[in-house]
Protein backbone atom coordinates (compact mmCIF):
# COMPACT_ATOMS: atom_id res chain seq x y z
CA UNK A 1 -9.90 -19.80 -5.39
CA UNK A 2 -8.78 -21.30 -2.24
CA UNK A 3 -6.16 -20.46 0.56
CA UNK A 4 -3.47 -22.73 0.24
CA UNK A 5 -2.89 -21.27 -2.83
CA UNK A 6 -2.94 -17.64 -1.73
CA UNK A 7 -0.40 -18.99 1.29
CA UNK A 8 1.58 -20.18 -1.35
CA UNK A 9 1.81 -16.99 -2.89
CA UNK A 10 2.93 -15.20 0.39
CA UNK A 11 4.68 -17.66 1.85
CA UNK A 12 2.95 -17.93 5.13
CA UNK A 13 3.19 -21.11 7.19
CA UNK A 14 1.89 -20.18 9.99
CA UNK A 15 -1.46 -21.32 11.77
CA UNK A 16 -4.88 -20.77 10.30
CA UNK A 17 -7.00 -21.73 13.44
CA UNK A 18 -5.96 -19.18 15.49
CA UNK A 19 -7.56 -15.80 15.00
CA UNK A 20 -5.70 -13.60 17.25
CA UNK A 21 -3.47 -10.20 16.55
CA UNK A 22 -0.44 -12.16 16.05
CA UNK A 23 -1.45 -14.67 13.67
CA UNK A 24 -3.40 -11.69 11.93
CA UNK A 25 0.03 -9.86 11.85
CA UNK A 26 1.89 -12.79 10.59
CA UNK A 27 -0.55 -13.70 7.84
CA UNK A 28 -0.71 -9.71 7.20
CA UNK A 29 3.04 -9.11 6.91
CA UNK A 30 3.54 -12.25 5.18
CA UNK A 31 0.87 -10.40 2.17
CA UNK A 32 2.45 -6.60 1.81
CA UNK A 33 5.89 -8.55 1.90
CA UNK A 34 4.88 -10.45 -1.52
CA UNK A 35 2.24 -8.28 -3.16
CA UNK A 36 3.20 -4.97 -4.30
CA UNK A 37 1.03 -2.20 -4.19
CA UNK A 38 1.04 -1.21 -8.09
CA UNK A 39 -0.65 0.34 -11.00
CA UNK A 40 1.21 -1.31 -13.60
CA UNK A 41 -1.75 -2.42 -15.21
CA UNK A 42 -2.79 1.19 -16.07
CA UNK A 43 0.42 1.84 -18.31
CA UNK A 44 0.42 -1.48 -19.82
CA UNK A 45 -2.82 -1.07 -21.88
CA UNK A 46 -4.63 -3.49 -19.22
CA UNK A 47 -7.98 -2.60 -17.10
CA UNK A 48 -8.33 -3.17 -13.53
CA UNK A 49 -11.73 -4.81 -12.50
CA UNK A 50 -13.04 -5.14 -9.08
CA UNK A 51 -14.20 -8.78 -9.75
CA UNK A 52 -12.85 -10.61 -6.77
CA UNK A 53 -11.84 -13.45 -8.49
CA UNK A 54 -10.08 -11.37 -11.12
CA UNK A 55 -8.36 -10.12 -8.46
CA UNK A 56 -7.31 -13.68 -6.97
CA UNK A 57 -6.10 -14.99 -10.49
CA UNK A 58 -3.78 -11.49 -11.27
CA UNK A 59 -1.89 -11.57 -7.83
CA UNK A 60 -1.89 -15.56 -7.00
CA UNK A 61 -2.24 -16.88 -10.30
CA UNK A 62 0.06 -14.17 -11.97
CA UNK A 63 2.23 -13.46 -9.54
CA UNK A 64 0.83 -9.53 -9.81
CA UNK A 65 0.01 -7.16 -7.28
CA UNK A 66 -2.95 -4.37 -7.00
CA UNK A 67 -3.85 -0.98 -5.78
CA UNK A 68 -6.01 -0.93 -2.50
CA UNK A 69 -8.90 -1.85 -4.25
CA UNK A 70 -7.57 -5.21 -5.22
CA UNK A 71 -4.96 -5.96 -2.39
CA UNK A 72 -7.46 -5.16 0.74
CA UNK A 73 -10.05 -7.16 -1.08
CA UNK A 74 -8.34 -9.98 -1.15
CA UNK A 75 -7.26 -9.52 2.16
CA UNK A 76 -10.65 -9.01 3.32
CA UNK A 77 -11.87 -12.48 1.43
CA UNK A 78 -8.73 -14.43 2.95
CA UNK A 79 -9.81 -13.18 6.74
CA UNK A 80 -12.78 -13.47 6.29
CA UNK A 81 -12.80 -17.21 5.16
CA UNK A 82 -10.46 -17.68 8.17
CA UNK A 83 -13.52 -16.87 10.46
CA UNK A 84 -12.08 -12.96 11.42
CA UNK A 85 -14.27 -10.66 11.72
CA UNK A 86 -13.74 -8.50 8.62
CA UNK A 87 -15.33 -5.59 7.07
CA UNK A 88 -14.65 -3.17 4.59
CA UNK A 89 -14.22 0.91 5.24
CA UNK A 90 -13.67 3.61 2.55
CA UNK A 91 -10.89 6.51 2.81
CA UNK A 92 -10.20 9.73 1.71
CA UNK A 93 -6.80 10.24 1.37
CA UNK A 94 -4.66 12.98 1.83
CA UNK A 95 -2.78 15.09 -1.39
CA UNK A 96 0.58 17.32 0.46
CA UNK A 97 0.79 19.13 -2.92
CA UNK A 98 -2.71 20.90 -2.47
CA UNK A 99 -2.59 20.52 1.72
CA UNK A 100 -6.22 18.78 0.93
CA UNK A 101 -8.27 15.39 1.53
CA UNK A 102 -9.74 13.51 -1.52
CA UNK A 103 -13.38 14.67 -2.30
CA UNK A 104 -13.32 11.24 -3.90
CA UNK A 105 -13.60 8.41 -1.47
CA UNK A 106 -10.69 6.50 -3.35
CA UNK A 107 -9.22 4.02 -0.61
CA UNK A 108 -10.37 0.80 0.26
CA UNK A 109 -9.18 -0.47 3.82
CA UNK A 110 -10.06 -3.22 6.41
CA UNK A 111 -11.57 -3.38 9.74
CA UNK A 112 -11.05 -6.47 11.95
CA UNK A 113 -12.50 -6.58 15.27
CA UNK A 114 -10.66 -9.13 17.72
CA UNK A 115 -11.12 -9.88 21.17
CA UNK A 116 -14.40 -6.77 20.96
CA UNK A 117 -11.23 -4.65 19.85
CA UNK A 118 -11.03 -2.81 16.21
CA UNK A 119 -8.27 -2.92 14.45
CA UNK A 120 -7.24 -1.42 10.96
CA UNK A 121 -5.48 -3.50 8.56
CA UNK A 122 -4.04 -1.46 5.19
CA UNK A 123 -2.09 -3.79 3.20
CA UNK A 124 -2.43 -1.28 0.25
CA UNK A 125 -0.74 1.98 0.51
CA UNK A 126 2.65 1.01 0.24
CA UNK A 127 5.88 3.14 0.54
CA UNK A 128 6.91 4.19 3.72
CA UNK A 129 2.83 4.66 4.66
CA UNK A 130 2.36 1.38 4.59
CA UNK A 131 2.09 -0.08 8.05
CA UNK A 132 3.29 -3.06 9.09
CA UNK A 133 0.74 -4.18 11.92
CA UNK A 134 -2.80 -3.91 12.21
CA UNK A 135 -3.55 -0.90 13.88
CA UNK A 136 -6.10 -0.43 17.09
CA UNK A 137 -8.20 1.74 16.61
CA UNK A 138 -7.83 4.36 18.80
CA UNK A 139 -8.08 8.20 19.07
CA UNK A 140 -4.91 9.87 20.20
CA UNK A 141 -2.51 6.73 20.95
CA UNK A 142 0.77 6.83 19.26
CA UNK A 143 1.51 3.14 17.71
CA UNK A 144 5.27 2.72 16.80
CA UNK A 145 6.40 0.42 14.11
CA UNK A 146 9.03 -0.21 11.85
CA UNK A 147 8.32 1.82 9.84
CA UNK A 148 7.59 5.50 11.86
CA UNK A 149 5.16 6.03 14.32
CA UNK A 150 1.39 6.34 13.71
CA UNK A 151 -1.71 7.42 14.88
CA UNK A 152 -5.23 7.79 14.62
CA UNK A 153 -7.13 10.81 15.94
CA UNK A 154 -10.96 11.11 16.32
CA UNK A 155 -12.79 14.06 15.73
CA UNK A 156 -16.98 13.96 15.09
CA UNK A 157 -17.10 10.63 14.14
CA UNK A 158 -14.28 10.89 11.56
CA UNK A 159 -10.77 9.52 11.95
CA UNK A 160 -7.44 10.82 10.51
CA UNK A 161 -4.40 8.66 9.98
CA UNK A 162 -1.08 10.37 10.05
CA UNK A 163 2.83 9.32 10.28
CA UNK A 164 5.72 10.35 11.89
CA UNK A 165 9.06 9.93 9.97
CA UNK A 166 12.53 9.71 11.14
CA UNK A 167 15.13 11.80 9.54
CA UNK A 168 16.17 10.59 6.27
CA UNK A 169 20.01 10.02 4.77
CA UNK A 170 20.40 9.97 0.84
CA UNK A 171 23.98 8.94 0.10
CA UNK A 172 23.06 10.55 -3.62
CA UNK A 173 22.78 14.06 -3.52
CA UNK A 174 21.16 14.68 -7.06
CA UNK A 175 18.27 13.31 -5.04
CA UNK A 176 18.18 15.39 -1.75
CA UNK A 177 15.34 17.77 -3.27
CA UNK A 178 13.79 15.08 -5.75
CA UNK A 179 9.73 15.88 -5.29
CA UNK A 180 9.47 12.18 -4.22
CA UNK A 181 11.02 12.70 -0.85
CA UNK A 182 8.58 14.15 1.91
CA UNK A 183 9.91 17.07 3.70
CA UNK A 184 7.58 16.98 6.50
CA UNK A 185 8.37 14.77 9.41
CA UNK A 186 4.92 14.65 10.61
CA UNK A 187 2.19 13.52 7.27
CA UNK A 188 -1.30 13.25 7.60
CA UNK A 189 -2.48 10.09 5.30
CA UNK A 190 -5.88 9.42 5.19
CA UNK A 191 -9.64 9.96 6.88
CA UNK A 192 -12.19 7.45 7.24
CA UNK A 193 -15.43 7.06 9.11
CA UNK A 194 -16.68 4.25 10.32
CA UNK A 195 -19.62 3.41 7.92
CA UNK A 196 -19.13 -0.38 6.22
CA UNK A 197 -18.70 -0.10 2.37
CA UNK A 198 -18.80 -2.89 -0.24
CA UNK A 199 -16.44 -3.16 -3.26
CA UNK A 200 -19.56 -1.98 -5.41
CA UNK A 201 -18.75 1.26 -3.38
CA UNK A 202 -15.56 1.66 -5.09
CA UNK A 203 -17.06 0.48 -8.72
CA UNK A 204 -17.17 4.70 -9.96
CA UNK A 205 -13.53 5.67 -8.61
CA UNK A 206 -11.82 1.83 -10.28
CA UNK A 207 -12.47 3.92 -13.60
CA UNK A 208 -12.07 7.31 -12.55
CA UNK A 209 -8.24 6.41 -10.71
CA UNK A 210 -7.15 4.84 -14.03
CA UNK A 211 -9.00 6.68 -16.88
CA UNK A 212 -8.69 10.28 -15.60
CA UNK A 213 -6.10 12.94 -16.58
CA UNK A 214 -5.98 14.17 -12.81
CA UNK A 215 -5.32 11.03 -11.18
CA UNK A 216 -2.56 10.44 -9.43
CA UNK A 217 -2.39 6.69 -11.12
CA UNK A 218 -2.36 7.84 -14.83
CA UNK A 219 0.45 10.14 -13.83
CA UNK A 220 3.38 7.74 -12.31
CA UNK A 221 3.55 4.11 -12.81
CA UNK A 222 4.10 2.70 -9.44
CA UNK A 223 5.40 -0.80 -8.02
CA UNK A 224 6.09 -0.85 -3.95
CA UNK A 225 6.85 -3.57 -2.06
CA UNK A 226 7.92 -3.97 1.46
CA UNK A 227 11.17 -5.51 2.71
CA UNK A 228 12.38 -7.23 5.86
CA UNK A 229 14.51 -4.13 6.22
CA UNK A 230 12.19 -1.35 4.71
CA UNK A 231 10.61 -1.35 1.42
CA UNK A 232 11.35 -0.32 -2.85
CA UNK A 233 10.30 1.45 -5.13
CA UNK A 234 9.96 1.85 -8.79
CA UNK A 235 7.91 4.99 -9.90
CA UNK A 236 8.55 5.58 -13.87
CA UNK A 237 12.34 5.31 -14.14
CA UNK A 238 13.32 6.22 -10.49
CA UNK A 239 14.04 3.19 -8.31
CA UNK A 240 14.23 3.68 -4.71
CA UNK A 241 15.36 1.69 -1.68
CA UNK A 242 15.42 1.90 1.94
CA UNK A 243 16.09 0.91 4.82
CA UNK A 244 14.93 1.54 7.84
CA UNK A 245 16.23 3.42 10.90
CA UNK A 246 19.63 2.24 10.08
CA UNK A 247 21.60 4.67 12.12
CA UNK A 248 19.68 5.66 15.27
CA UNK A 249 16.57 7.76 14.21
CA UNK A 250 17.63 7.76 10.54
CA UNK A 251 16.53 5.89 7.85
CA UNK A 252 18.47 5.22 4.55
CA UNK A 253 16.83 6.15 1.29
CA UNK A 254 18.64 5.17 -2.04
CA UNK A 255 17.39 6.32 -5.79
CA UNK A 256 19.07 4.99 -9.03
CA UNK A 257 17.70 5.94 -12.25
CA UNK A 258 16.96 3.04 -14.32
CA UNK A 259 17.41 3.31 -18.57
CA UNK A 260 14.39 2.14 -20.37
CA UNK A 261 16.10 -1.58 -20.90
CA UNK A 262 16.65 -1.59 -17.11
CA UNK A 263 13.17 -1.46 -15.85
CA UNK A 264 11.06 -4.87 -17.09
CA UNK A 265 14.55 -6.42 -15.37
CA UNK A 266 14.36 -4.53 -12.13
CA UNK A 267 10.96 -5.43 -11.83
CA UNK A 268 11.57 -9.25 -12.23
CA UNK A 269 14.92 -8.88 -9.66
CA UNK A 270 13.29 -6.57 -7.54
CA UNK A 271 9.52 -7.52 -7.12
CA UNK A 272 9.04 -10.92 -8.58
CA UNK A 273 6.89 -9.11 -11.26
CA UNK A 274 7.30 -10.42 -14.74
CA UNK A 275 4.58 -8.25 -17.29
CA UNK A 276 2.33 -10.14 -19.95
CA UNK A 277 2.53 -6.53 -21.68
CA UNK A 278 5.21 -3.65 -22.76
CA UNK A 279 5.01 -0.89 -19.98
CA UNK A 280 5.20 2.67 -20.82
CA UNK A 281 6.65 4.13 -17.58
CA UNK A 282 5.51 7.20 -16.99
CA UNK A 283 6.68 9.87 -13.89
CA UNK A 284 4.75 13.45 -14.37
CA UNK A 285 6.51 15.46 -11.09
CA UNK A 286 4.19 16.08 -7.73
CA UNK A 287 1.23 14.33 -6.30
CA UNK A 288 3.52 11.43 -4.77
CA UNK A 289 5.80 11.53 -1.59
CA UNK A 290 7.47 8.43 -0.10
């Protein structure tokens, strides 16, 4: 494992004796433009570990990408060795089909403190809840970017992420009520507290997320990745691409179903994935908005 391979991998150039907010947002945009956020593994008969170097040899090595539990890991490790001041939080995130949290702390997510200020850095959500910046963190403070507006609000030592869309245009109507799209224009995400976790933290839900009949991760094979422009998506046969605010206030979200024989292809085109295995897509309707 070392760095200049992982820089490699994302393509960053930048400066890695600095350790300020915009080098930290270079390096940070330079990883969720390269890595998807994907479950891939899941429907190709393969098991996810937590092993960090695991981890390192299936997105570096293999070109892969990774759930939270493996992107913000090796996030964390790559900040970390660049002499940030990294730590690990867990998440409960937010389901819009049952208008509940997680009872299941599921999410994996980094804290970076700079200058004696926190910051949040997610690169593994994906879709269009994936930021783009680290994050301060602070209660009530709306933080535009790319792609919406976010904020964190504090309440009794807990803190709740939530988003705030623009209006969206989809060119193909067959799509305009597809269970994908979220209808609200205001989402909550996630809630964290402030307590440090380890990865051994996360060892329980790693087999839960990918062995159990209720999660959301056994029901849609996913592969995200963010764009210059906005981000894709492929979940089971339904590709999706947008763009963001391309009219004023307005972003532009594309779907295309894909035919079986289409998808190992789009992934290769569209996210530089190419899969040792045969995937079984899979889409079972609800439990995922982008």
């Amino acid at each position: 494992m070392n760095l200049e391979e992982y820089f490699a991998r994302t393509g960053y150039k930048g400066s890695t004796e600095k350790q300020d907010l915009e080098t930290l947002t270079d390096i940070f945009q330079h990883h969720i433009r390269a890595v998807p956020f994907e479950n891939l593994s899941i429907h190709c008969g393969e098991k996810i570990t937590l092993e960090l170097e695991e981890v390192y040899n299936k997105i570096v090595r293999r070109k892969r990408g990774g759930w939270c539990m493996e992107n913000n890991q090796l996030l964390g490790w790559v900040l970390k060795c660049l002499g940030y001041d990294a730590s690990f939080l867990g998440a409960y995130v937010f389901n819009p089909h049952q208008n509940a949290y997680a009872t299941i702390m599921t999410h994996l997510l980094v804290k970076v403190v700079l200058d004696g200020k926190p910051y949040i850095v997610d690169g593994g959500f994906g879709v269009s809840y994936q930021m783009w910046q680290p994050m301060e963190l602070v209660s009530g403070k709306d933080q535009p970017q790319a792609p919406g507006v976010f904020r964190f609000t504090e309440k009794n030592a807990i803190w709740y992420l939530e988003k705030m869309r623009r209006k969206q245009h989809i060119p193909n109507q067959h799509f305009s009520n597809s269970d994908l799209l979220e209808k609200k224009e205001c989402r909550k995400v996630y809630m964290f507290s402030l307590e440090p976790r380890t990865v051994e933290d996360f060892r329980f839900q790693c087999t839960y997320l990918q062995t159990s009949p209720d999660s959301l991760f056994t029901k849609k094979s996913i592969c995200t990745l963010q764009t210059i422009e906005g981000f894709r998506a492929l979940i089971g046969w339904t590709l999706t691409e947008t763009t963001y605010n391309y009219k004023e206030n307005m972003d532009l979200v594309e779907f295309v179903t894909l035919e079986d024989e289409e998808v190992e292809k789009t992934l290769k085109e569209k996210f530089n994935i190419t899969l040792d295995r045969k995937l079984v897509p899979i889409n079972i309707k609800g439990f995922y908005t982008i």
